[in-house]
C-alpha atoms as a PDB file:
ATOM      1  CA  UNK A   1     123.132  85.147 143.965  1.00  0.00           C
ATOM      2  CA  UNK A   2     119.516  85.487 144.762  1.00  0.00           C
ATOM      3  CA  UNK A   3     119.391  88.578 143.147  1.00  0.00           C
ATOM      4  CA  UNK A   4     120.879  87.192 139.797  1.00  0.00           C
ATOM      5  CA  UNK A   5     118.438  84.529 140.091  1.00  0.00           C
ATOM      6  CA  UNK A   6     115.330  87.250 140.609  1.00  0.00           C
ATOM      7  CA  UNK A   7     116.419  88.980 137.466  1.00  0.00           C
ATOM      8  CA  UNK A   8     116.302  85.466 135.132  1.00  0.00           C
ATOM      9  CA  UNK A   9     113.072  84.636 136.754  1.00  0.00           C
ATOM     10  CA  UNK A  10     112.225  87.760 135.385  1.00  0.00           C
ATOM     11  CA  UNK A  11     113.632  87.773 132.173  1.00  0.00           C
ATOM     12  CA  UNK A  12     111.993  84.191 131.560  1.00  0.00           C
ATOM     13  CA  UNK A  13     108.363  85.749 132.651  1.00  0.00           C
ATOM     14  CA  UNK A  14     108.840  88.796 130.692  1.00  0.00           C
ATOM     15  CA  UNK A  15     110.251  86.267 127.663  1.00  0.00           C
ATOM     16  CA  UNK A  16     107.278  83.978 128.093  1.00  0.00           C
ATOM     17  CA  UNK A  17     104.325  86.793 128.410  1.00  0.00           C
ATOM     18  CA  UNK A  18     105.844  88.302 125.167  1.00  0.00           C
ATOM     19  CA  UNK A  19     105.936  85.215 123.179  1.00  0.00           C
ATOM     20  CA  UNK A  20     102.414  84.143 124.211  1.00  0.00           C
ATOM     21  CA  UNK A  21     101.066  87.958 123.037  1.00  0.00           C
ATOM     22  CA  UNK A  22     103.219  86.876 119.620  1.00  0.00           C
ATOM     23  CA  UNK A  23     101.690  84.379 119.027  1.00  0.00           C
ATOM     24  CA  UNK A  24      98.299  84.999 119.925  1.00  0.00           C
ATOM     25  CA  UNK A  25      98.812  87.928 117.358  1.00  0.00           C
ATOM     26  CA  UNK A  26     100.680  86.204 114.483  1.00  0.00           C
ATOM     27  CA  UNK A  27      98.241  83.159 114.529  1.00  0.00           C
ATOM     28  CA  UNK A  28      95.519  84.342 112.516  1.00  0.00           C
ATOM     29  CA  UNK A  29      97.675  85.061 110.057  1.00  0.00           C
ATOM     30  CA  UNK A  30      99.460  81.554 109.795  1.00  0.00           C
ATOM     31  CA  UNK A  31      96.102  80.166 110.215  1.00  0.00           C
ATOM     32  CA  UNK A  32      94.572  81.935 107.130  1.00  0.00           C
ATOM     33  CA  UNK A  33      97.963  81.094 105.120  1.00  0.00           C
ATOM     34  CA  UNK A  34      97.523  77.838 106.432  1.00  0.00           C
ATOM     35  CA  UNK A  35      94.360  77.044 105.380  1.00  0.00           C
ATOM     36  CA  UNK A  36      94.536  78.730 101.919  1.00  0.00           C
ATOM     37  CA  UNK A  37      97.203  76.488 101.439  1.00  0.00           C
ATOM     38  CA  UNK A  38      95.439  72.939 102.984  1.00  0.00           C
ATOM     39  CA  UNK A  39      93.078  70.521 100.984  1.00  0.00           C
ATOM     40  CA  UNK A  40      89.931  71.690 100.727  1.00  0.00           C
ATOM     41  CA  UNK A  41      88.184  68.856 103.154  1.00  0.00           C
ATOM     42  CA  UNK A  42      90.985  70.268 106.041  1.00  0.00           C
ATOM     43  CA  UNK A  43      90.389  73.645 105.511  1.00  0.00           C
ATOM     44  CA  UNK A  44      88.812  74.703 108.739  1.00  0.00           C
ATOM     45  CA  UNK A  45      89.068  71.391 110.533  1.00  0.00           C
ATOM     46  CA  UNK A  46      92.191  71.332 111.592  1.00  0.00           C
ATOM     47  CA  UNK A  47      94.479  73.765 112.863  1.00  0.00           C
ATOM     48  CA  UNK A  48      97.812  72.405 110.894  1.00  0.00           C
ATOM     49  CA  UNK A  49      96.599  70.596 107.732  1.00  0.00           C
ATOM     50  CA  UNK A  50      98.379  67.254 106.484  1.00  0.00           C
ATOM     51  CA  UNK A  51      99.212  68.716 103.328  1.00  0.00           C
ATOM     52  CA  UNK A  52     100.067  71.232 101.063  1.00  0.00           C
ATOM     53  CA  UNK A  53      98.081  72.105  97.887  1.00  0.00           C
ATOM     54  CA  UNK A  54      97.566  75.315  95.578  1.00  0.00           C
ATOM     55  CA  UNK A  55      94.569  74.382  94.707  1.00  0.00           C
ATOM     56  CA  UNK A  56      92.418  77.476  96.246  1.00  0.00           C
ATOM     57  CA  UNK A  57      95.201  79.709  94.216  1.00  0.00           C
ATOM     58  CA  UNK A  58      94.759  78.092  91.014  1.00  0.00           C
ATOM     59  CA  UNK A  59      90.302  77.464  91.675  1.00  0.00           C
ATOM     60  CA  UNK A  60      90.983  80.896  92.538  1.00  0.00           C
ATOM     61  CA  UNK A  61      92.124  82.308  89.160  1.00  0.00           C
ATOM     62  CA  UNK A  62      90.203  79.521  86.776  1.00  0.00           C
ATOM     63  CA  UNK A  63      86.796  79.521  88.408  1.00  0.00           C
ATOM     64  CA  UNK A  64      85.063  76.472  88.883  1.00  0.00           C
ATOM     65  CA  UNK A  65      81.850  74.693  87.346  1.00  0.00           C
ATOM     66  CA  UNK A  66      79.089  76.837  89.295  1.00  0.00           C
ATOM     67  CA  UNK A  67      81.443  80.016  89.656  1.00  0.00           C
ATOM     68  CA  UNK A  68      82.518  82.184  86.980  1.00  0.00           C
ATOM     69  CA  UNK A  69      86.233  83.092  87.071  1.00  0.00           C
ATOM     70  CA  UNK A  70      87.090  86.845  88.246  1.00  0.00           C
ATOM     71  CA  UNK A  71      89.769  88.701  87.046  1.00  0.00           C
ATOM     72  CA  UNK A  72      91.663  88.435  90.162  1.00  0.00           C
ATOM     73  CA  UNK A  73      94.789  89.360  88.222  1.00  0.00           C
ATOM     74  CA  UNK A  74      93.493  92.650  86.619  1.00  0.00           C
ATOM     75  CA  UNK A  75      91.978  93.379  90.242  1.00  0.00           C
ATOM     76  CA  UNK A  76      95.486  93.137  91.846  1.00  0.00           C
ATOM     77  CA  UNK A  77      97.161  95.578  89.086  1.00  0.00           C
ATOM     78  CA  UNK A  78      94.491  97.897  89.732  1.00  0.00           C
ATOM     79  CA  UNK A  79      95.254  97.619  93.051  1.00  0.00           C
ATOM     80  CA  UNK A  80      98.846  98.637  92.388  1.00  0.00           C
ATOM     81  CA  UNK A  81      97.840 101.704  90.051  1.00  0.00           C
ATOM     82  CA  UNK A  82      95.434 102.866  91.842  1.00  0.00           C
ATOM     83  CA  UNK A  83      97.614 102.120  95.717  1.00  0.00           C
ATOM     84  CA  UNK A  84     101.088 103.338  94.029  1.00  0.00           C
ATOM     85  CA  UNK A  85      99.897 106.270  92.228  1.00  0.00           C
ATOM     86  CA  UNK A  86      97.905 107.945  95.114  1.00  0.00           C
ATOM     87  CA  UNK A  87     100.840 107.289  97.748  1.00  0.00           C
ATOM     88  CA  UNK A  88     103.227 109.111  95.648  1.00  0.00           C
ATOM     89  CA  UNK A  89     101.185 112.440  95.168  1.00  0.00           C
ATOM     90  CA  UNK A  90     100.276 112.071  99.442  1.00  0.00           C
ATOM     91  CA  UNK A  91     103.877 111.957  99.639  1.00  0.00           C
ATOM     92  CA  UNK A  92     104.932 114.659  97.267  1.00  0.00           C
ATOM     93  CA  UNK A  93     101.904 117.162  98.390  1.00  0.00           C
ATOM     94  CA  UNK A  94     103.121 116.512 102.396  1.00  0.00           C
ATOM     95  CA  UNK A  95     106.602 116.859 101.076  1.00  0.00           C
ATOM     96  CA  UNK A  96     105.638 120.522  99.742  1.00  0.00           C
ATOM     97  CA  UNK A  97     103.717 121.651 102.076  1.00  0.00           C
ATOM     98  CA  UNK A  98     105.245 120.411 104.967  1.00  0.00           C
ATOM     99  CA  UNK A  99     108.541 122.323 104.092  1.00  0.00           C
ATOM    100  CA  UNK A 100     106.855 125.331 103.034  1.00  0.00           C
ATOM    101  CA  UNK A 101     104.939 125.180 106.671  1.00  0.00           C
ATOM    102  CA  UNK A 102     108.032 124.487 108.418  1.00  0.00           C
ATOM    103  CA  UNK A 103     110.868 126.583 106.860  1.00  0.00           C
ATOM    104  CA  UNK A 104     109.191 129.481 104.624  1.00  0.00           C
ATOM    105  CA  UNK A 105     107.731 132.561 106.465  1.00  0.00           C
ATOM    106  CA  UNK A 106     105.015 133.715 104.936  1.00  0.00           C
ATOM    107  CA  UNK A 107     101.444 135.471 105.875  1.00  0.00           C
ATOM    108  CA  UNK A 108      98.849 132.799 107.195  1.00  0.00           C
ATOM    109  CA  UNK A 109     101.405 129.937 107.869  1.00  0.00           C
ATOM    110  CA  UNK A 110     100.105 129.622 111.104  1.00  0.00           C
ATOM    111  CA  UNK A 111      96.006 129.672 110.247  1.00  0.00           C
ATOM    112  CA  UNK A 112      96.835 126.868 107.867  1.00  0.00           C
ATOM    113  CA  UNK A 113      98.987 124.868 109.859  1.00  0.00           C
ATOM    114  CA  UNK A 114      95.511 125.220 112.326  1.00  0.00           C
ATOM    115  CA  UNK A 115      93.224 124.693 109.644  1.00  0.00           C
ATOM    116  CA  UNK A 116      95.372 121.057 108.748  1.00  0.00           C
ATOM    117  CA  UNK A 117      95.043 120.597 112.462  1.00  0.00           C
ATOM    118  CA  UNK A 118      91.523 120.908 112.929  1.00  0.00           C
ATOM    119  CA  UNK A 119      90.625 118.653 109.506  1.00  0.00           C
ATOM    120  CA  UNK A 120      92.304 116.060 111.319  1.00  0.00           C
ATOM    121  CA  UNK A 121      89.844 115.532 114.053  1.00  0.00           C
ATOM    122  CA  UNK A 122      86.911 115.436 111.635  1.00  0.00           C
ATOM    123  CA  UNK A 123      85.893 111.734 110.558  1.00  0.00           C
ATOM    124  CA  UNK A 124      86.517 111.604 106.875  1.00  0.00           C
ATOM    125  CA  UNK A 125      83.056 109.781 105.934  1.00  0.00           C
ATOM    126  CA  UNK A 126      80.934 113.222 106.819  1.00  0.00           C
ATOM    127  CA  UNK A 127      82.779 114.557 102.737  1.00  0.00           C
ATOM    128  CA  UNK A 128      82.068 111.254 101.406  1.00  0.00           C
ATOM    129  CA  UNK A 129      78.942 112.348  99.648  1.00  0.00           C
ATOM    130  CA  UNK A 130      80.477 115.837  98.354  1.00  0.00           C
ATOM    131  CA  UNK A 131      83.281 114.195  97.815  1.00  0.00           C
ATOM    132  CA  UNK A 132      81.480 112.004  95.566  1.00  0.00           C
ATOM    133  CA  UNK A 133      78.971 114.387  93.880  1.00  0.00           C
ATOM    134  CA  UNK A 134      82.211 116.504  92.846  1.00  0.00           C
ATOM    135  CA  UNK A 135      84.000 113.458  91.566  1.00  0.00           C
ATOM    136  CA  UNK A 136      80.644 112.491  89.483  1.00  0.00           C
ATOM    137  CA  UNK A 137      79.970 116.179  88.380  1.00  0.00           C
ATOM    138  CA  UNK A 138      83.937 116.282  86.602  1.00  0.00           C
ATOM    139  CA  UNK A 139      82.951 113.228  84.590  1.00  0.00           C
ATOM    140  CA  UNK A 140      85.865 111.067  87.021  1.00  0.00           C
ATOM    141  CA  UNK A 141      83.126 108.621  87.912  1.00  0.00           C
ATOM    142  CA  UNK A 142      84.227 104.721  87.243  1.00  0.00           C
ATOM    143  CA  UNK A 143      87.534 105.676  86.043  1.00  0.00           C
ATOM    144  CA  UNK A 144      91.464 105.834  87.829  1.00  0.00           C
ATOM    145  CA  UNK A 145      91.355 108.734  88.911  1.00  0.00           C
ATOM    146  CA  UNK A 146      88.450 108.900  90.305  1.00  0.00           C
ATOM    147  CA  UNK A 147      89.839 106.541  92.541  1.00  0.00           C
ATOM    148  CA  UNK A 148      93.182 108.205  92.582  1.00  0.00           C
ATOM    149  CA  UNK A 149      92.799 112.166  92.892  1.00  0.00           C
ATOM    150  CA  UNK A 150      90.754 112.079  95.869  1.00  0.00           C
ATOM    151  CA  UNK A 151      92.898 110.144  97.935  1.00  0.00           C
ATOM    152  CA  UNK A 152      95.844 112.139  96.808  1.00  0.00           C
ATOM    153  CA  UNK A 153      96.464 114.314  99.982  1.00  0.00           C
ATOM    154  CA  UNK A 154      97.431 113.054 103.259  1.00  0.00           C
ATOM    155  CA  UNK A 155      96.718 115.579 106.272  1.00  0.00           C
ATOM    156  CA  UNK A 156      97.623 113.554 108.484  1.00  0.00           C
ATOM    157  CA  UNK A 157     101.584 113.333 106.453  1.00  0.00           C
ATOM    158  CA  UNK A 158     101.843 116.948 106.400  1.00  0.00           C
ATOM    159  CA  UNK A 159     101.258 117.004 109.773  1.00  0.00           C
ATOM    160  CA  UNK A 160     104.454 114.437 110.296  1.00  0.00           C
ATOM    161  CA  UNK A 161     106.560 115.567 107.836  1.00  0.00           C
ATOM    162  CA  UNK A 162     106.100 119.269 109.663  1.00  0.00           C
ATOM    163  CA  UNK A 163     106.660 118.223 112.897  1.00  0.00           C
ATOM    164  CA  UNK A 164     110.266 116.389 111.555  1.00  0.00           C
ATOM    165  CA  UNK A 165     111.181 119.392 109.222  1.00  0.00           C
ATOM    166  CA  UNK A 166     111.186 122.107 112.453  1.00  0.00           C
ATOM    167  CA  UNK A 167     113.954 119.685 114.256  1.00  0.00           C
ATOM    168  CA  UNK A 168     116.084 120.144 110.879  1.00  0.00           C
ATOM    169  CA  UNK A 169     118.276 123.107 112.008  1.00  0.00           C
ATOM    170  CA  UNK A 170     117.711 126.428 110.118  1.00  0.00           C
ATOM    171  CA  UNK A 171     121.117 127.323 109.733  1.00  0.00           C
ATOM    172  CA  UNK A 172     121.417 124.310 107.251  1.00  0.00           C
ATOM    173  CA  UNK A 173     118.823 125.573 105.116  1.00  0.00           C
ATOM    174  CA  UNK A 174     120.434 129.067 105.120  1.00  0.00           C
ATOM    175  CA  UNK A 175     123.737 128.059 103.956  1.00  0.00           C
ATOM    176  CA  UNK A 176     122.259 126.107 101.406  1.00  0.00           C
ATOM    177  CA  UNK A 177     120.848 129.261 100.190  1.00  0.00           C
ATOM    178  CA  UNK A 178     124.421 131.220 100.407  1.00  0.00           C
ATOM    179  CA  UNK A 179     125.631 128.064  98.200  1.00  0.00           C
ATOM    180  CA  UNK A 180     122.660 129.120  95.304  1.00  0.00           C
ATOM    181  CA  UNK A 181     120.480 126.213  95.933  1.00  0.00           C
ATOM    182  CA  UNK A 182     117.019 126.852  96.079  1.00  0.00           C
ATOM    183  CA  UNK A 183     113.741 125.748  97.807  1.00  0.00           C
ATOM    184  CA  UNK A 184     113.107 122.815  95.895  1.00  0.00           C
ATOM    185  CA  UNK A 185     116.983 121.596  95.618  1.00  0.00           C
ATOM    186  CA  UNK A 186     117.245 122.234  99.260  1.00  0.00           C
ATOM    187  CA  UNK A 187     114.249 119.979  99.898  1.00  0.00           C
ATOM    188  CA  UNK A 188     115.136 117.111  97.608  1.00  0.00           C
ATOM    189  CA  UNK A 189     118.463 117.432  98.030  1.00  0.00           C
ATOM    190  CA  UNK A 190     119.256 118.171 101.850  1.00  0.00           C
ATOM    191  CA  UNK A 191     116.033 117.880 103.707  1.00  0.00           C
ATOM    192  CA  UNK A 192     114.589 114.763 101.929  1.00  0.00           C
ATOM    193  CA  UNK A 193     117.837 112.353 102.244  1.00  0.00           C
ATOM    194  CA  UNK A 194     117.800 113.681 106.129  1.00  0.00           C
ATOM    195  CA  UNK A 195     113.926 112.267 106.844  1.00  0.00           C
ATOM    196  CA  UNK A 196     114.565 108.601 105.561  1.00  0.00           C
ATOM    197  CA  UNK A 197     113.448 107.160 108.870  1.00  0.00           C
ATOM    198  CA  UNK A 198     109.757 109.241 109.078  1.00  0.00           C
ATOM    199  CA  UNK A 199     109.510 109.298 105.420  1.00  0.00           C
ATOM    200  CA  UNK A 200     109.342 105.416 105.734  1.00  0.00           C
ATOM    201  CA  UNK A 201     107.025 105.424 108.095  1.00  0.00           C
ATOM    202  CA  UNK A 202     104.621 107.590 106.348  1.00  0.00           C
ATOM    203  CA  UNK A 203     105.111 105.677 103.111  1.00  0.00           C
ATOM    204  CA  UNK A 204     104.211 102.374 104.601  1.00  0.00           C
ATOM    205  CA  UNK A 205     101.340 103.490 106.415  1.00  0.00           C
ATOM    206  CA  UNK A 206      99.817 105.825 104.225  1.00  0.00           C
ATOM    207  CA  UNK A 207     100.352 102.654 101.220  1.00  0.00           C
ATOM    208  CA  UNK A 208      98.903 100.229 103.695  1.00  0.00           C
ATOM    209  CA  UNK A 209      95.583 102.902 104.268  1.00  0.00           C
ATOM    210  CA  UNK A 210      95.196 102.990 100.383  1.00  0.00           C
ATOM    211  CA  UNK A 211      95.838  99.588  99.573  1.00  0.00           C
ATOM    212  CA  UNK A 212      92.883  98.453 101.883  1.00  0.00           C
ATOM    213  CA  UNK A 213      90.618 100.900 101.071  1.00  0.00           C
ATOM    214  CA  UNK A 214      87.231  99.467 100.340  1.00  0.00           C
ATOM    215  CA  UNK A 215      84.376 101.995 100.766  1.00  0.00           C
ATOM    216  CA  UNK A 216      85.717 104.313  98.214  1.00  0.00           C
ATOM    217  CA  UNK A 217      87.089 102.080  95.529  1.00  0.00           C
ATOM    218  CA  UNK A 218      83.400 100.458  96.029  1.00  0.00           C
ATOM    219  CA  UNK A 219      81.244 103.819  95.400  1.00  0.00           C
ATOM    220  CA  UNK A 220      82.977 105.020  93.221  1.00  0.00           C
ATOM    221  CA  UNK A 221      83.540 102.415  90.672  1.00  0.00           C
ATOM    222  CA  UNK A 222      81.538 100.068  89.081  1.00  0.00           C
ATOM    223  CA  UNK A 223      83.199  98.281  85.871  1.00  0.00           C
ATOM    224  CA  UNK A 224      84.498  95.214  86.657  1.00  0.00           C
ATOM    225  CA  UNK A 225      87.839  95.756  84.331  1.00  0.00           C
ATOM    226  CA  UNK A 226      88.540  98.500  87.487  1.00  0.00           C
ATOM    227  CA  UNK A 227      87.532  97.105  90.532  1.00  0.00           C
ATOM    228  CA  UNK A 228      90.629  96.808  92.960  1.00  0.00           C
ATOM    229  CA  UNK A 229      91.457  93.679  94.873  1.00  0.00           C
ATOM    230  CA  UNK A 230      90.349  94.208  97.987  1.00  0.00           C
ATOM    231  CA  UNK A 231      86.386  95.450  96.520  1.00  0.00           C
ATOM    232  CA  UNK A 232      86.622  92.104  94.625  1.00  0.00           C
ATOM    233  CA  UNK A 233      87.336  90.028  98.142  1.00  0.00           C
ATOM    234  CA  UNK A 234      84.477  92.246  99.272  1.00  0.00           C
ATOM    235  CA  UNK A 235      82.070  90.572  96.945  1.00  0.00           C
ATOM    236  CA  UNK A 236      83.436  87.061  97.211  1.00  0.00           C
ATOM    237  CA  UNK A 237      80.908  86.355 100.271  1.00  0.00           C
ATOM    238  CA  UNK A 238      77.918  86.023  97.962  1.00  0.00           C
ATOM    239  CA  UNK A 239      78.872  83.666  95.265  1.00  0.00           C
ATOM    240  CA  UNK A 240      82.328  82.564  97.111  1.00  0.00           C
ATOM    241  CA  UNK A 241      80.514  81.879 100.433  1.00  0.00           C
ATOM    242  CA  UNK A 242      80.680  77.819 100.183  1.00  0.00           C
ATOM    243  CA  UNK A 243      84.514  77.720  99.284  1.00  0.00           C
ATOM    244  CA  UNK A 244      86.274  79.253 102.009  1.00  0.00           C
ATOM    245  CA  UNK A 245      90.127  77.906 100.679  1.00  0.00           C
ATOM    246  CA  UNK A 246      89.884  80.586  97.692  1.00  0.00           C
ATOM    247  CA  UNK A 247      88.442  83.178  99.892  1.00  0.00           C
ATOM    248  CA  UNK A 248      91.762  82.538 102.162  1.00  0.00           C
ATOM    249  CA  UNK A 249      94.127  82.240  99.204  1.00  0.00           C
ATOM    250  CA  UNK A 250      92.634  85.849  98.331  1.00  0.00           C
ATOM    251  CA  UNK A 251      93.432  87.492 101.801  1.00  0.00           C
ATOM    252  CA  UNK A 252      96.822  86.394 101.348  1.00  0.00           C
ATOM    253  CA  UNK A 253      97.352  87.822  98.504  1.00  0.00           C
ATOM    254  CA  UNK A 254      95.877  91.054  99.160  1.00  0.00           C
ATOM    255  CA  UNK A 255      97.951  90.830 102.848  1.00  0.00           C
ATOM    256  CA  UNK A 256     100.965  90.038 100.866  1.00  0.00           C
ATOM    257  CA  UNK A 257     102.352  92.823  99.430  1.00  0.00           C
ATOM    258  CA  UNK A 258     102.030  95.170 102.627  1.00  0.00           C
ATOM    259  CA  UNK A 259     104.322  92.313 104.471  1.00  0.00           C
ATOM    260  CA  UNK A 260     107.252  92.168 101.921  1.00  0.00           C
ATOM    261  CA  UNK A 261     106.825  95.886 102.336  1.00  0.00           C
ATOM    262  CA  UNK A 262     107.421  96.212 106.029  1.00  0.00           C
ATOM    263  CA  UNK A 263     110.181  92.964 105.619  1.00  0.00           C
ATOM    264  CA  UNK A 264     112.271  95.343 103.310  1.00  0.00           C
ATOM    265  CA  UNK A 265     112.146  98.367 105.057  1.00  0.00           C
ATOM    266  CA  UNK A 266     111.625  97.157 108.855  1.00  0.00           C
ATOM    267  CA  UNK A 267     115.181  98.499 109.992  1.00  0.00           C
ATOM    268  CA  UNK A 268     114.296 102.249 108.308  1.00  0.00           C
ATOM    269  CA  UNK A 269     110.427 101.742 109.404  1.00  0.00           C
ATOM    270  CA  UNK A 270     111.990 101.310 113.634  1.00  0.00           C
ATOM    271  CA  UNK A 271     114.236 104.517 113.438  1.00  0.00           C
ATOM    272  CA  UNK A 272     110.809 106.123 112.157  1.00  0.00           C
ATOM    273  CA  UNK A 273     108.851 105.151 114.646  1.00  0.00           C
ATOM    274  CA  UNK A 274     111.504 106.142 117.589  1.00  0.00           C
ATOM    275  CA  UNK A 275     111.172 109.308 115.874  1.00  0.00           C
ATOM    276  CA  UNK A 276     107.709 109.131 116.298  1.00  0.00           C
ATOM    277  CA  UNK A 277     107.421 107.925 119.877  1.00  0.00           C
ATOM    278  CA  UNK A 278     109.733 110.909 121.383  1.00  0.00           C
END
């Protein structure tokens, strides 16, 4: 009996120290939907507002006497171009090379594999500027894909998807051969449907990296028919700074679509990360 009781005491602390860590990390998050959503003489005063307006949404979108309207709208579908289009060729390139790393033999597999390896560990912001001057000299600057090409490979995927594709047994691939298929039929037809859990995870993390970029999309564009959402929140402090309900109502939306994202594909995105955490 006493030990049956020990365990619920247990079970209640455990239950109680998780639920206070839950909440102290959902909060900010209900409070900034929260206040986007409260009248704008509650909005940071109180914790739970009285009521409910969309007010900030619609200010947001129609501007108001002393603030120009911003195409928030075009912002958000540039967001999606620029997010959608650069997460599919990071998956596709890892994809490729992944499988040829993992299941080809060829001469130099291993010096590359090394090579991905050590790119990994070098910050990213130190090929910023060539990065930039290259993008500039092929005539990509304030365009699509100047945002998109350069964001289009994913070391760190390659480096996931190669790890997953050695577990896949060999003998699978080989009588897959016997059967005529070939690489790419093997890999989009066998290999592909067997990764579902990791490929989720890298999808949803490498479209949550893209979606908030900001120091990119900001050098590298300047027309304001291009600018994505998130470079647009950027420059909200200036001109936004005294109306803090519309610079809420914009977080949410640009938080938005990464949470229906991880809602729809949470029970793929945990057998991923199992994978991951072996």
């Amino acid at each position: 009996m006493v030990g049956s009781k020990n365990k619920k005491l247990q079970l209640i602390l455990l239950y109680t120290i998780a639920i206070i860590f839950l909440i102290i990390m959902v909060y900010p998050y209900l409070y900034m939907v929260l206040n986007s959503l409260a009248p704008w003489d509650q909005v940071d005063r109180k914790i739970i507002p009285t009521g409910i307006t969309l007010k900030s949404y619609i200010w947001l979108l129609r501007g108001g006497e002393d603030v120009t309207p911003r195409p928030w709208l075009r912002a958000f579908a540039n967001s999606i171009i620029v997010t959608v289009s650069s997460t599919f060729l990071m998956m596709v390139t890892a994809l490729l090379v992944a499988y040829a790393l993992s299941k080809i033999v060829f001469k130099g597999s291993r010096t590359i594999n090394n090579i991905i390896m050590f790119q990994m560990f070098y910050p990213s912001i130190i090929l910023l500027i060539p990065t930039f001057l290259l993008v500039r000299k092929l005539g990509l600057y304030d365009t699509y894909w100047g945002m998109i090409i350069p964001k289009s490979v994913s070391l760190w995927a390659i480096f996931m998807y190669t790890n997953f594709f050695k577990a896949i047994p060999n003998e699978l691939i080989e009588a897959a051969k016997i059967d005529g298929a070939n690489e790419i039929k093997i890999l989009f037809k066998i290999v592909l449907p067997m990764s579902k859990s990791i490929t989720t995870v890298i999808f949803l993390f490498l479209f949550m990296e893209r979606w908030v970029e900001l120091l990119w999309d900001m050098l590298v564009v300047h027309d304001q028919n291009l600018l994505t959402l998130n470079v647009m929140l950027a420059q909200m402090f200036g001109p936004y700074g005294a109306y803090p309900g519309p610079m809420y109502a914009a977080s949410v939306i640009l938080t938005m679509p990464i949470l229906i994202l991880f809602i729809i594909f949470s029970k793929n995105f945990k057998e991923g990360i199992q994978f991951v955490l072996k």
